[in-house]
Protein backbone atom coordinates (compact mmCIF):
# COMPACT_ATOMS: atom_id res chain seq x y z
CA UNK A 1 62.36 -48.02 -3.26
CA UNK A 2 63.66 -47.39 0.58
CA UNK A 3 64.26 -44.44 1.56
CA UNK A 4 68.09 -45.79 2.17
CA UNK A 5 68.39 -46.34 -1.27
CA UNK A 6 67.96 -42.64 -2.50
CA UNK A 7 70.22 -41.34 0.01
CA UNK A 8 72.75 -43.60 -1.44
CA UNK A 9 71.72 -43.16 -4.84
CA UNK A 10 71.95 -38.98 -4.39
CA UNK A 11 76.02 -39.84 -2.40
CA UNK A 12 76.89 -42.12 -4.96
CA UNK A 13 75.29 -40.10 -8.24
CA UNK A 14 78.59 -37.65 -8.69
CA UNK A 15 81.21 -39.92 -6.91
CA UNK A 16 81.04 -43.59 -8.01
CA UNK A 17 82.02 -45.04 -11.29
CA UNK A 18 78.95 -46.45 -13.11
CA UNK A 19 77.21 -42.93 -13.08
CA UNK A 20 80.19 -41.20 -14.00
CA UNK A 21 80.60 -43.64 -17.44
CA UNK A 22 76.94 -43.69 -17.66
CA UNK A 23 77.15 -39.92 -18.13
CA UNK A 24 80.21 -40.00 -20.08
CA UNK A 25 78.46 -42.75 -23.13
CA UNK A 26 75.35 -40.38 -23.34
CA UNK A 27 77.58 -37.68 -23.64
CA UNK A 28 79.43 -39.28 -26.47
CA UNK A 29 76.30 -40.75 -27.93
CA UNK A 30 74.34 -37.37 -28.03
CA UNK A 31 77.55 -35.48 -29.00
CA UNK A 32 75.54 -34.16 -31.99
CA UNK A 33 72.72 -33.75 -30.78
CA UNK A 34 73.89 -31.49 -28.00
CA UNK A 35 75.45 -29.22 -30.23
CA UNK A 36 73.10 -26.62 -29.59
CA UNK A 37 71.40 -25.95 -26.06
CA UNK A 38 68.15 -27.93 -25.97
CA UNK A 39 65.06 -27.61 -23.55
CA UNK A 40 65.44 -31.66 -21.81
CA UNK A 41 62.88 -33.54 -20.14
CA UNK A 42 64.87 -36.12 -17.44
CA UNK A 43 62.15 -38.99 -17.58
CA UNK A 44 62.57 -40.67 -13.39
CA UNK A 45 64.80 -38.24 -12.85
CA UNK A 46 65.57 -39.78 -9.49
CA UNK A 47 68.13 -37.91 -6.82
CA UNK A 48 68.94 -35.39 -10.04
CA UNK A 49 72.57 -36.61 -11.00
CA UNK A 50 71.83 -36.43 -14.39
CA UNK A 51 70.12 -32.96 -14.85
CA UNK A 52 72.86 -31.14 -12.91
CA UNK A 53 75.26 -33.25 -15.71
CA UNK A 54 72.63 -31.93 -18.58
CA UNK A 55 72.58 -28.08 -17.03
CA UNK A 56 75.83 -28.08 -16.42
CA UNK A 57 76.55 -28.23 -20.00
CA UNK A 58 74.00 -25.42 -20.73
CA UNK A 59 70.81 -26.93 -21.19
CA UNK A 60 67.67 -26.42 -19.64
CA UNK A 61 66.14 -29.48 -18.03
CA UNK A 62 62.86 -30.44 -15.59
CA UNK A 63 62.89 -33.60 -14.18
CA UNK A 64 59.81 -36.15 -13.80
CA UNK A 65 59.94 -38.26 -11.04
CA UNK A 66 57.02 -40.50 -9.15
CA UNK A 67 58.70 -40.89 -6.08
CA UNK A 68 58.47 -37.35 -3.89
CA UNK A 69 61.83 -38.87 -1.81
CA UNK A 70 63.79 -38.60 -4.69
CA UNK A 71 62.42 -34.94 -5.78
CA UNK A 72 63.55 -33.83 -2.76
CA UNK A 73 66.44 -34.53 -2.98
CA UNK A 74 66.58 -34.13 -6.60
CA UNK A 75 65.97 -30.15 -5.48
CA UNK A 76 69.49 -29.54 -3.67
CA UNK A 77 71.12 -29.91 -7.62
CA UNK A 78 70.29 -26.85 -10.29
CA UNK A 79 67.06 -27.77 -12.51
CA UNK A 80 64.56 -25.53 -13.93
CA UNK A 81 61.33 -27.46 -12.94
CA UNK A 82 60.39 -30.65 -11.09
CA UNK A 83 57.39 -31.94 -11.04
CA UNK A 84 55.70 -35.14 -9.47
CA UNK A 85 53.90 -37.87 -11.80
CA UNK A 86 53.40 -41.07 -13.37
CA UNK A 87 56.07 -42.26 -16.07
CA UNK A 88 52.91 -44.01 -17.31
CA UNK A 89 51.14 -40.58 -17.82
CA UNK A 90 53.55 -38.10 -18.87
CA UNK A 91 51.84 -35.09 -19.14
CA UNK A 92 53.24 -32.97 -21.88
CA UNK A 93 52.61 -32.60 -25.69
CA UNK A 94 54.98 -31.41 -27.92
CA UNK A 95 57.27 -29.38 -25.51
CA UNK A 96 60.44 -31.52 -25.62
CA UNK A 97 63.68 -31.21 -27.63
CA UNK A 98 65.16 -34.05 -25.87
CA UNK A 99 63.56 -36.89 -23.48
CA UNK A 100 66.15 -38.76 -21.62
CA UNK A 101 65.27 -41.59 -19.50
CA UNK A 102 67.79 -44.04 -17.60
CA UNK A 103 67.01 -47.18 -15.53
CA UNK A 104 62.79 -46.69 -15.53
CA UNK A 105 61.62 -49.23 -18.16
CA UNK A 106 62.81 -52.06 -15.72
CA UNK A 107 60.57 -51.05 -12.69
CA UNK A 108 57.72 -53.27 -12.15
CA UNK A 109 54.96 -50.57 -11.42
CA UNK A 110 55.89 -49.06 -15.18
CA UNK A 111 54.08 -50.05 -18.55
CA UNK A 112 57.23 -49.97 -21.08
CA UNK A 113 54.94 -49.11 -24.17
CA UNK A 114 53.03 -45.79 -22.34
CA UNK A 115 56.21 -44.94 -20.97
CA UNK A 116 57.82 -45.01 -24.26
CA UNK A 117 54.13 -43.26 -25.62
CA UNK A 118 54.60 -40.44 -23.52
CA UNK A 119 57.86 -39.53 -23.78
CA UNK A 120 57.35 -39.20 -27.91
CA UNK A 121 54.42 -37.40 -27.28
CA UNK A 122 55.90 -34.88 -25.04
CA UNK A 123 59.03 -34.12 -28.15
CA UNK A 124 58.26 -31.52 -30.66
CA UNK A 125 59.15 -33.23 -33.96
CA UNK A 126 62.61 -33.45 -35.02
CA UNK A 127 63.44 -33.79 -31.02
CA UNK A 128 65.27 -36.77 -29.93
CA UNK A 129 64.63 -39.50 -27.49
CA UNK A 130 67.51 -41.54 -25.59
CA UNK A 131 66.70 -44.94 -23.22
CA UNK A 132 68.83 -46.88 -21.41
CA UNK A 133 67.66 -50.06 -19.99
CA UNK A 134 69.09 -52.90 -17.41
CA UNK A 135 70.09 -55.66 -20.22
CA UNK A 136 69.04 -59.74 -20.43
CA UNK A 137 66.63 -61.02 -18.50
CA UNK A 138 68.90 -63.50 -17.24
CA UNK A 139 71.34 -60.94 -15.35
CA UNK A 140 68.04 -60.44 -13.26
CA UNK A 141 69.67 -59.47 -9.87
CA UNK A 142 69.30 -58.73 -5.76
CA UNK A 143 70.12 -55.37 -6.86
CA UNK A 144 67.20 -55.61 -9.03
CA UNK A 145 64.75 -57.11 -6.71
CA UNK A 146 65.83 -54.49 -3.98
CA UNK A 147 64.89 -51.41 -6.74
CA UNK A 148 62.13 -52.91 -7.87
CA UNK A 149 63.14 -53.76 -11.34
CA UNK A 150 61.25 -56.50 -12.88
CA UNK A 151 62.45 -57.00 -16.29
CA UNK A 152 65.46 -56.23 -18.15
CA UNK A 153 65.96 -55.79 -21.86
CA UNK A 154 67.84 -56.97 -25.06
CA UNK A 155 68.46 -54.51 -28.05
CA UNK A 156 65.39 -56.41 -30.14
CA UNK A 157 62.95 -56.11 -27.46
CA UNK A 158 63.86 -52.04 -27.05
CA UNK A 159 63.39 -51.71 -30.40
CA UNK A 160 60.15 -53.34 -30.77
CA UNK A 161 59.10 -50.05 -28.30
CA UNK A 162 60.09 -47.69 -30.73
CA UNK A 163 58.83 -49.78 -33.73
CA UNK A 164 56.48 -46.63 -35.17
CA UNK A 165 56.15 -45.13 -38.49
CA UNK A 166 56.93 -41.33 -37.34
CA UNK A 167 60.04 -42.76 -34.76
CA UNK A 168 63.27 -43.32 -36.56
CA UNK A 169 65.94 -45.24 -34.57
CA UNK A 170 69.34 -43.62 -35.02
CA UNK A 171 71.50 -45.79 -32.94
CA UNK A 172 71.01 -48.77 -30.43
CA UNK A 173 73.85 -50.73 -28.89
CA UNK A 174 74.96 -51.98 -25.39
CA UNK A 175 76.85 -50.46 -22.95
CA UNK A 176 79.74 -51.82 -20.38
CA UNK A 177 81.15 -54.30 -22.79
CA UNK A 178 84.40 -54.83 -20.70
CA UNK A 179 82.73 -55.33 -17.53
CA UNK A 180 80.07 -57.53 -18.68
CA UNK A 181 82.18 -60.65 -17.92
CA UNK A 182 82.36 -59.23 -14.47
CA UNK A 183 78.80 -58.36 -14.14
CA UNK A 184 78.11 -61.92 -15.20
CA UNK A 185 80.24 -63.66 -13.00
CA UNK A 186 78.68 -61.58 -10.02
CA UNK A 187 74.91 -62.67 -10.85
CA UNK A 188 75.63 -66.15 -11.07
CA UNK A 189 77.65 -65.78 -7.53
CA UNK A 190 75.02 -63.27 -5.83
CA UNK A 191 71.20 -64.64 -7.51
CA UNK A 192 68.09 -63.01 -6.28
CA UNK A 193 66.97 -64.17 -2.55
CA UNK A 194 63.81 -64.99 -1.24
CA UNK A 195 64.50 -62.29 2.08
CA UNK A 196 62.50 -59.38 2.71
CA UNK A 197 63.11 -56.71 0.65
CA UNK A 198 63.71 -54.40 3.47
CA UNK A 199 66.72 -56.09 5.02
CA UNK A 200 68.91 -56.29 1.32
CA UNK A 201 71.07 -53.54 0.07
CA UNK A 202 71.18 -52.55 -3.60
CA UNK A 203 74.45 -52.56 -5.22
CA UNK A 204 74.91 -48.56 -4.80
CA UNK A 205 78.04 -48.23 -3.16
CA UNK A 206 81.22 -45.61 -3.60
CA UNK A 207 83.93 -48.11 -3.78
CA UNK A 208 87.57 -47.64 -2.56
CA UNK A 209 89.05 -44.90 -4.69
CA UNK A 210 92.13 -47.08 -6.68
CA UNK A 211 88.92 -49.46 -7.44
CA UNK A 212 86.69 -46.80 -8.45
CA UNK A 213 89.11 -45.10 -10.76
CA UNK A 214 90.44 -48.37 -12.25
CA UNK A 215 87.13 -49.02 -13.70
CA UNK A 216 86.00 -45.58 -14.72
CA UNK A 217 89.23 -46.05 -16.54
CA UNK A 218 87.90 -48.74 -18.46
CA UNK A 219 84.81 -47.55 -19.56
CA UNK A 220 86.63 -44.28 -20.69
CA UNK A 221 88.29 -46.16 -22.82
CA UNK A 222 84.66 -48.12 -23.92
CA UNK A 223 83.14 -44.37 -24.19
CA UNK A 224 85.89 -43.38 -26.83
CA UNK A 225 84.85 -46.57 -28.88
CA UNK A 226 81.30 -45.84 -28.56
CA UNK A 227 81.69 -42.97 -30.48
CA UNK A 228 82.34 -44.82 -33.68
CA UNK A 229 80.89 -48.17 -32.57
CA UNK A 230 77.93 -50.30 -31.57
CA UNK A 231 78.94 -52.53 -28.96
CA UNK A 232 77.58 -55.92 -29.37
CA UNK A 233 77.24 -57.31 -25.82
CA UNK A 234 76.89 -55.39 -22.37
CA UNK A 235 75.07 -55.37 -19.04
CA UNK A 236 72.75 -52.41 -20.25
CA UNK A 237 71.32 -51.12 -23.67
CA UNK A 238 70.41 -47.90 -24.92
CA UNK A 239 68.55 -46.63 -27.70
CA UNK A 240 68.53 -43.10 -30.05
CA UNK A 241 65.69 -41.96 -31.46
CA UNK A 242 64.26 -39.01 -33.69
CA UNK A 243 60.54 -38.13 -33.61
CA UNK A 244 59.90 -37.04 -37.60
CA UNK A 245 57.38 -34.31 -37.86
């Protein structure tokens, strides 16, 4: 990913609405497991918005990250560790209460099933694992193309990565179910191009505030049905998991 697109990724991280929901479902959907303070492992950690989210509500968190750019930058937010490395070869055993990892399944230089490996290798057992993944291959976008995303996901296909005999699958649903008509409607006006990479823009963008507040708004309202709820459609899906000993 461009250089570009981190800087806008670490402006946009605390300011525009999709990370602030995004923060606000896992919040709702880990409600119990965040109880007590846990020691996190931010799987393509990115720019950091997450782990200053994760610390700021008391827990201790190192990110993982392949890309150096975004560890850099990922260092200007609190963390206690960063290190650089492969999501393919995650190098910890059993030191994990909780793995999170958003948007890294999709990228094309990652192998989904030794991500997934990894990341329940590196949880002590009875730690949790949360994914969230860019949903339906047929949303396939610019925005994709310009982040390098290759693939995107349905809730049977993230499932199948979990499908273990010690991994038991608490919850899986998708997320953004009142924008998805939106979301739609933009892929079928805005389909991948055949330009170089280098002169498109990803999607990452703080938008006027009344627009940016409007739609926070209505995934606030999603967020307070997700804690009850599975939501049946969406443009991304997520998935809870519990390593048993």
């Amino acid at each position: 990913m461009h250089k570009r697109e981190y800087e806008a990724l670490f402006e946009a991280e605390e300011k525009v609405w999709w990370f602030r929901a995004m923060y606000l479902f896992l919040e709702k959907v880990l409600r119990a497991q965040l109880e007590e303070q846990k020691f996190a492992l931010d799987v393509g950690c990115g720019t950091g918005g997450l782990i200053k989210e994760l610390v700021g509500r008391g827990h201790s968190v190192v990110g993982l990250d392949y890309s150096l750019i975004g560890l850099d930058m990922a260092k200007r937010r609190p963390n206690q560790g960063l290190l650089q490395a492969d999501g393919n070869k995650i190098p910890f055993r059993k030191n994990f209460d909780l793995v999170v990892c958003v948007d890294v399944l999709e990228l094309g230089g990652i192998d989904p099933q030794s991500l997934v490996d990894g990341a329940l290798r590196a949880l002590k057992p009875g730690g949790y694992a949360l994914f969230v993944a860019a949903a339906h291959q047929w949303l396939l976008s610019e925005h994709d193309r310009v982040v390098n995303s290759t693939r995107r996901y349905n809730l049977k296909r993230l499932r199948q990565l979990f499908s273990k005999p010690n991994v038991k699958i608490l919850r899986s649903t998708y997320l953004f179910i009142f924008l998805f008509p939106l979301v739609a409607l933009r892929r079928l006006l805005n389909p991948p191009q055949d330009t170089p990479v280098e002169q498109s823009k990803s999607d990452v963008a703080i938008s006027p505030g009344i627009v940016n507040g409007v739609l926070y708004a209505i995934c606030w309202i999603e967020a307070q049905l997700l804690s009850v709820f599975n939501m049946p459609i969406g443009s991304s899906a997520l998935i809870l998991v519990q390593k048993l000993g």
